[in-house]
C-alpha atoms as a PDB file:
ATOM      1  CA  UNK A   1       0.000   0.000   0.000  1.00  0.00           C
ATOM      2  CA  UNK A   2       0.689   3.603  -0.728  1.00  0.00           C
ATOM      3  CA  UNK A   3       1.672   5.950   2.473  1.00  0.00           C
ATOM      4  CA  UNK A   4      -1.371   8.141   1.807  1.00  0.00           C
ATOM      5  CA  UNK A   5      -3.341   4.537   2.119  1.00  0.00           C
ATOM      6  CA  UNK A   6      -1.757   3.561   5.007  1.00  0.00           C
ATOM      7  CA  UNK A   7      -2.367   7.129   6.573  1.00  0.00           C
ATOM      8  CA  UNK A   8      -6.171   6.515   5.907  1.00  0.00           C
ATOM      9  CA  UNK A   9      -5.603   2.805   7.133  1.00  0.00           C
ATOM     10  CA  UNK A  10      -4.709   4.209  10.491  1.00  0.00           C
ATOM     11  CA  UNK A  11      -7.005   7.018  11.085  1.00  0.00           C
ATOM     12  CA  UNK A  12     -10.184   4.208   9.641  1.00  0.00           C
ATOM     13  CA  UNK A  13      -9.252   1.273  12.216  1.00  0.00           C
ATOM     14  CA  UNK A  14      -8.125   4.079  14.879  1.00  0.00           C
ATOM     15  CA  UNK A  15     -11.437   5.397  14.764  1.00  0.00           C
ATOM     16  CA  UNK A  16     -12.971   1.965  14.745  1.00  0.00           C
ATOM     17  CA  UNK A  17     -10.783   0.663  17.482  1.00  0.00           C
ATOM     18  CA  UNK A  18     -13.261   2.561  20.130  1.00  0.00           C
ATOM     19  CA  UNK A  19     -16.971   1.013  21.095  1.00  0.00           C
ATOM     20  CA  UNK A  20     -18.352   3.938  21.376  1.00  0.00           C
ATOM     21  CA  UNK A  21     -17.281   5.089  17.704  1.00  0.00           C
ATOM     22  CA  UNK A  22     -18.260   1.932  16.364  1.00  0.00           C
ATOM     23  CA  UNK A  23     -22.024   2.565  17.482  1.00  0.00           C
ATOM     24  CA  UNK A  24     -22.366   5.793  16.615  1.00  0.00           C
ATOM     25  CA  UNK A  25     -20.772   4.735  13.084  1.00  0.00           C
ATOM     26  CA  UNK A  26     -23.955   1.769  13.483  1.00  0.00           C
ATOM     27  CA  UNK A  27     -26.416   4.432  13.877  1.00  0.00           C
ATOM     28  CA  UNK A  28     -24.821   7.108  11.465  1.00  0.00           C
ATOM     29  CA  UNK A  29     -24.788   4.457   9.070  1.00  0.00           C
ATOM     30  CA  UNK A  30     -28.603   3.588   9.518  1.00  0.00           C
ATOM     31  CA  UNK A  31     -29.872   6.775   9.247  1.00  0.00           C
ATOM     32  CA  UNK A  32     -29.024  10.570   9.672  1.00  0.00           C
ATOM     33  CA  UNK A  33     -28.757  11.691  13.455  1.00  0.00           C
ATOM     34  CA  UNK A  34     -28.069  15.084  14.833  1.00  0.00           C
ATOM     35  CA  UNK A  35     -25.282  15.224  17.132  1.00  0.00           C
ATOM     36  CA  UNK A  36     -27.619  16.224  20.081  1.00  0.00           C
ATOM     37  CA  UNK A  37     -29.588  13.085  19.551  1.00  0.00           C
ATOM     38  CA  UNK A  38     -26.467  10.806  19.603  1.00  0.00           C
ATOM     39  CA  UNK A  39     -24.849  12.304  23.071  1.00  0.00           C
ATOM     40  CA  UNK A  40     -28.522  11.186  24.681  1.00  0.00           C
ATOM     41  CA  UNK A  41     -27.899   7.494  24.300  1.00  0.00           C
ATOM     42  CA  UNK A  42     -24.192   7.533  26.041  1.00  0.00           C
ATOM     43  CA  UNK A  43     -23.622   8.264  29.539  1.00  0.00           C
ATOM     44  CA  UNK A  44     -20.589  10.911  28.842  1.00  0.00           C
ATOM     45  CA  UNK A  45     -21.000  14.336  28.155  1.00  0.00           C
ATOM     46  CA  UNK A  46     -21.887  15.744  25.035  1.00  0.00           C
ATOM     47  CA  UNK A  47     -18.592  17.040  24.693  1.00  0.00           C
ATOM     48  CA  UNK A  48     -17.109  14.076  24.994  1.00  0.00           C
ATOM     49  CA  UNK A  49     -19.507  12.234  22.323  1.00  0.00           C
ATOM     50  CA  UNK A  50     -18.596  15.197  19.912  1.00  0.00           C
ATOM     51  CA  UNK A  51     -15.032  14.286  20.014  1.00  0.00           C
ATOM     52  CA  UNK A  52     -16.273  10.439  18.832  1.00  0.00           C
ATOM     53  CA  UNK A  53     -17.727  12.248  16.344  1.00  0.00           C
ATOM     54  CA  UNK A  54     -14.838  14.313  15.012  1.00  0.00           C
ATOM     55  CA  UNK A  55     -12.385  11.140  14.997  1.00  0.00           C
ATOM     56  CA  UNK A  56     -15.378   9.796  12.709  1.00  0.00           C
ATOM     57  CA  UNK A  57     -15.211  12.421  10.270  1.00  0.00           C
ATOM     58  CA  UNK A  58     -11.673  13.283  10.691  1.00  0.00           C
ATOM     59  CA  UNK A  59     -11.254   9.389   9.562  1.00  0.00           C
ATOM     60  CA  UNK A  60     -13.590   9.830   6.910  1.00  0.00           C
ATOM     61  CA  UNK A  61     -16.521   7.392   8.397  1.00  0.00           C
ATOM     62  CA  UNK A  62     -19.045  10.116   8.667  1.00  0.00           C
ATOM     63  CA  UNK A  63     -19.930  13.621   7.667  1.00  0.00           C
ATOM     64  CA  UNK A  64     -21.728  16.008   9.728  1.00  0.00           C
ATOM     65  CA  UNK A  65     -23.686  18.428   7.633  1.00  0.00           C
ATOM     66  CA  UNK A  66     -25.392  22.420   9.529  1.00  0.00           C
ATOM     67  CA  UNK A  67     -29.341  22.765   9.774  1.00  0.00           C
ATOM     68  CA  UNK A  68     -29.815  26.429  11.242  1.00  0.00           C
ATOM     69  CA  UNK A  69     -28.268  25.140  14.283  1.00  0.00           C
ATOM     70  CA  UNK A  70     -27.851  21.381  14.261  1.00  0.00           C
ATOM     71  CA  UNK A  71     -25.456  19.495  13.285  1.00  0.00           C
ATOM     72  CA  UNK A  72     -26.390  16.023  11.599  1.00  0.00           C
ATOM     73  CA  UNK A  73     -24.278  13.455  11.252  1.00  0.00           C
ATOM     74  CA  UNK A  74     -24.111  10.777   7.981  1.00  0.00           C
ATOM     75  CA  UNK A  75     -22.278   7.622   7.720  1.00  0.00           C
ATOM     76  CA  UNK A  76     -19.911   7.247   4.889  1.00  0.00           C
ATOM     77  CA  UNK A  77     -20.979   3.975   3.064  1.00  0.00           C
ATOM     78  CA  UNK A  78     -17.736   3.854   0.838  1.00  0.00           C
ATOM     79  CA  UNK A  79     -15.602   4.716   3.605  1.00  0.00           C
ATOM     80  CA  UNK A  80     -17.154   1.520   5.416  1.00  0.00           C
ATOM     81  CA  UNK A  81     -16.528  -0.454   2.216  1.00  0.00           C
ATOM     82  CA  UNK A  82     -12.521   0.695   1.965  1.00  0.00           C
ATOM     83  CA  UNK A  83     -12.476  -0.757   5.437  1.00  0.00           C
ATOM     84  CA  UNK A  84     -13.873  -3.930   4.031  1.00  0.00           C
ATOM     85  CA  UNK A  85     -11.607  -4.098   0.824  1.00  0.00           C
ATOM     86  CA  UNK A  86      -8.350  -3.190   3.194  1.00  0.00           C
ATOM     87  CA  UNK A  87      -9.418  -6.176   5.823  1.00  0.00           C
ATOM     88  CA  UNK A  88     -10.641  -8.741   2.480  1.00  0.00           C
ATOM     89  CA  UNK A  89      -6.643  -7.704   1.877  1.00  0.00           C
ATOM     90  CA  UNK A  90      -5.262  -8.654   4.405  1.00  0.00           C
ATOM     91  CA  UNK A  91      -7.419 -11.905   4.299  1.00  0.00           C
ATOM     92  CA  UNK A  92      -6.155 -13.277   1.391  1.00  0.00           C
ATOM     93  CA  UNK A  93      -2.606 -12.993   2.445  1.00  0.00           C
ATOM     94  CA  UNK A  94      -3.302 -14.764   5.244  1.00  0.00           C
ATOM     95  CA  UNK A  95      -5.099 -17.299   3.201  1.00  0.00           C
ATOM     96  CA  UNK A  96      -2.535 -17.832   0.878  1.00  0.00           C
ATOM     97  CA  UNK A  97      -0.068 -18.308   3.936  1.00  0.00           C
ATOM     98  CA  UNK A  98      -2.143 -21.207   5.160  1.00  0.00           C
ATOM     99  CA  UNK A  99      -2.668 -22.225   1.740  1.00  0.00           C
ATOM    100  CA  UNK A 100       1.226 -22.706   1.583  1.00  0.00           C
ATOM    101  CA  UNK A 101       1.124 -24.399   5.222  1.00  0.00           C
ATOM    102  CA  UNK A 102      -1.026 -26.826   4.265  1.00  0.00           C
ATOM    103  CA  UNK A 103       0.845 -27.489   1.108  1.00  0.00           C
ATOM    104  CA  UNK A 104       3.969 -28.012   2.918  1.00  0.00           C
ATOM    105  CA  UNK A 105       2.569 -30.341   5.627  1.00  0.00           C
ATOM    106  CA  UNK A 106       0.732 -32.279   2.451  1.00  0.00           C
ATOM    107  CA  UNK A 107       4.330 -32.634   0.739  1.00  0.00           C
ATOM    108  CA  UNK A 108       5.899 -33.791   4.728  1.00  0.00           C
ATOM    109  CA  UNK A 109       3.140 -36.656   4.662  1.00  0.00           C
ATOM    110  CA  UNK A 110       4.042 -37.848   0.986  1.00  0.00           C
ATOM    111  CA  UNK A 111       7.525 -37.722   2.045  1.00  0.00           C
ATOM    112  CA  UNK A 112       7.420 -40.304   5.366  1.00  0.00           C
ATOM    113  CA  UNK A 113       7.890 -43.870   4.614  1.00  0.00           C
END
């Protein structure tokens, strides 16, 4: 991967590394929420939840859009999916590692007398 991808790589699974983010990514993702609405379902202040939210769009998971004097947050579908593609990745290096483990204990077997 490119430096500029693994700078994204970072900020996506640093955001995603937190519970908290990953629920208000849930509910971001499911429909748009005002950043108000999201601090009432966590016991931390709303300060607090807006600094979840800023790792989210600072990352690139969500956007947060004004309404006279709300701000709504979106979840960032193809953000969600580069996650995806980045872990299927990784996946199929690590497939192709047991794939070559497996070949290598097949080839020990054939080999005993």
């Amino acid at each position: 991967m490119a430096e500029i991808d693994e700078d994204r790589a970072d900020a996506l699974f640093h955001a995603l590394a937190d519970r908290t983010r990953r629920d208000i990514l849930r509910r971001v993702l499911a429909g748009e929420h005002s950043v108000s609405a999201l601090a009432e379902k966590y016991d931390m202040s709303f300060a607090a939840v807006q600094k979840h939210v800023a790792v989210l769009e600072k990352s690139g998971l969500l956007t947060k859009r004004r309404d006279g004097r709300q701000q709504l947050a979106t979840g960032d579908v193809a953000a969600v999916r580069s996650v995806s593609s980045m872990l299927s990745e990784i996946e199929q290096i690590w497939r192709g590692r047991v794939s070559r483990i497996d070949d290598l204990l097949a080839a020990d077997d054939t080999e005993k007398p």
